[in-house]
Protein backbone atom coordinates (compact mmCIF):
# COMPACT_ATOMS: atom_id res chain seq x y z
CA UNK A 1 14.14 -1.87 -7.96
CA UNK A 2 16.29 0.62 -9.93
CA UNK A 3 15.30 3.29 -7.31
CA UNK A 4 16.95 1.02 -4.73
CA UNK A 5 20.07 0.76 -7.03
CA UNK A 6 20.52 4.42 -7.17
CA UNK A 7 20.10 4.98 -3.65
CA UNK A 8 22.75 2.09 -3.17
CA UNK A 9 25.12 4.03 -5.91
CA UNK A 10 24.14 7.30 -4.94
CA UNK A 11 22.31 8.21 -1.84
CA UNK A 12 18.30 8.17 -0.76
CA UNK A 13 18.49 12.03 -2.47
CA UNK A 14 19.65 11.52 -5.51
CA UNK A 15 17.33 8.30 -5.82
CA UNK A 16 14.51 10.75 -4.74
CA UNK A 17 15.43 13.58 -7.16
CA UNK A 18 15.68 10.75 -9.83
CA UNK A 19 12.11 9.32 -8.44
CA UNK A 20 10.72 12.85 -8.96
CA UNK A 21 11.63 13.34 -12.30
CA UNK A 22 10.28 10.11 -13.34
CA UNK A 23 7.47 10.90 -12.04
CA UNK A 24 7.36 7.67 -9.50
CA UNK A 25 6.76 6.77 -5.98
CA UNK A 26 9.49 5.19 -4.31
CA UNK A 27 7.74 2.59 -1.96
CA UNK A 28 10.15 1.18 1.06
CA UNK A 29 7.83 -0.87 2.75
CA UNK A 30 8.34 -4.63 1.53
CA UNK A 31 4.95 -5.02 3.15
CA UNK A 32 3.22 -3.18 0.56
CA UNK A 33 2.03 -4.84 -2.80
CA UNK A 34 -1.16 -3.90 -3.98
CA UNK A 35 -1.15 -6.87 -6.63
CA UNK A 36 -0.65 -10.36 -3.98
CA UNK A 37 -3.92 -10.32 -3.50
CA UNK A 38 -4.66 -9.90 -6.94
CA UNK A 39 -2.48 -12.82 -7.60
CA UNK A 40 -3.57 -15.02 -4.94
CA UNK A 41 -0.18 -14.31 -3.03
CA UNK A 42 -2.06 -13.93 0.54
């Protein structure tokens, strides 16, 4: 979520550059949750 904020604030790059030194993945597909299932979500 704060990668979203900073793209908001900022821009998609600078969240990116931020994402990169953070060593993260910035996931945009709300699709995509690896723990629903795990969680009995779906």
């Amino acid at each position: 979520m704060t990668a979203a904020l900073v793209a908001h604030l900022f821009g998609p790059e600078t969240a990116a550059v931020a994402a990169a030194a953070a060593e993260i993945e910035i996931h945009t597909d709300p699709h995509w949750d690896p723990f629903a299932a795990a969680n009995g979500l779906f």
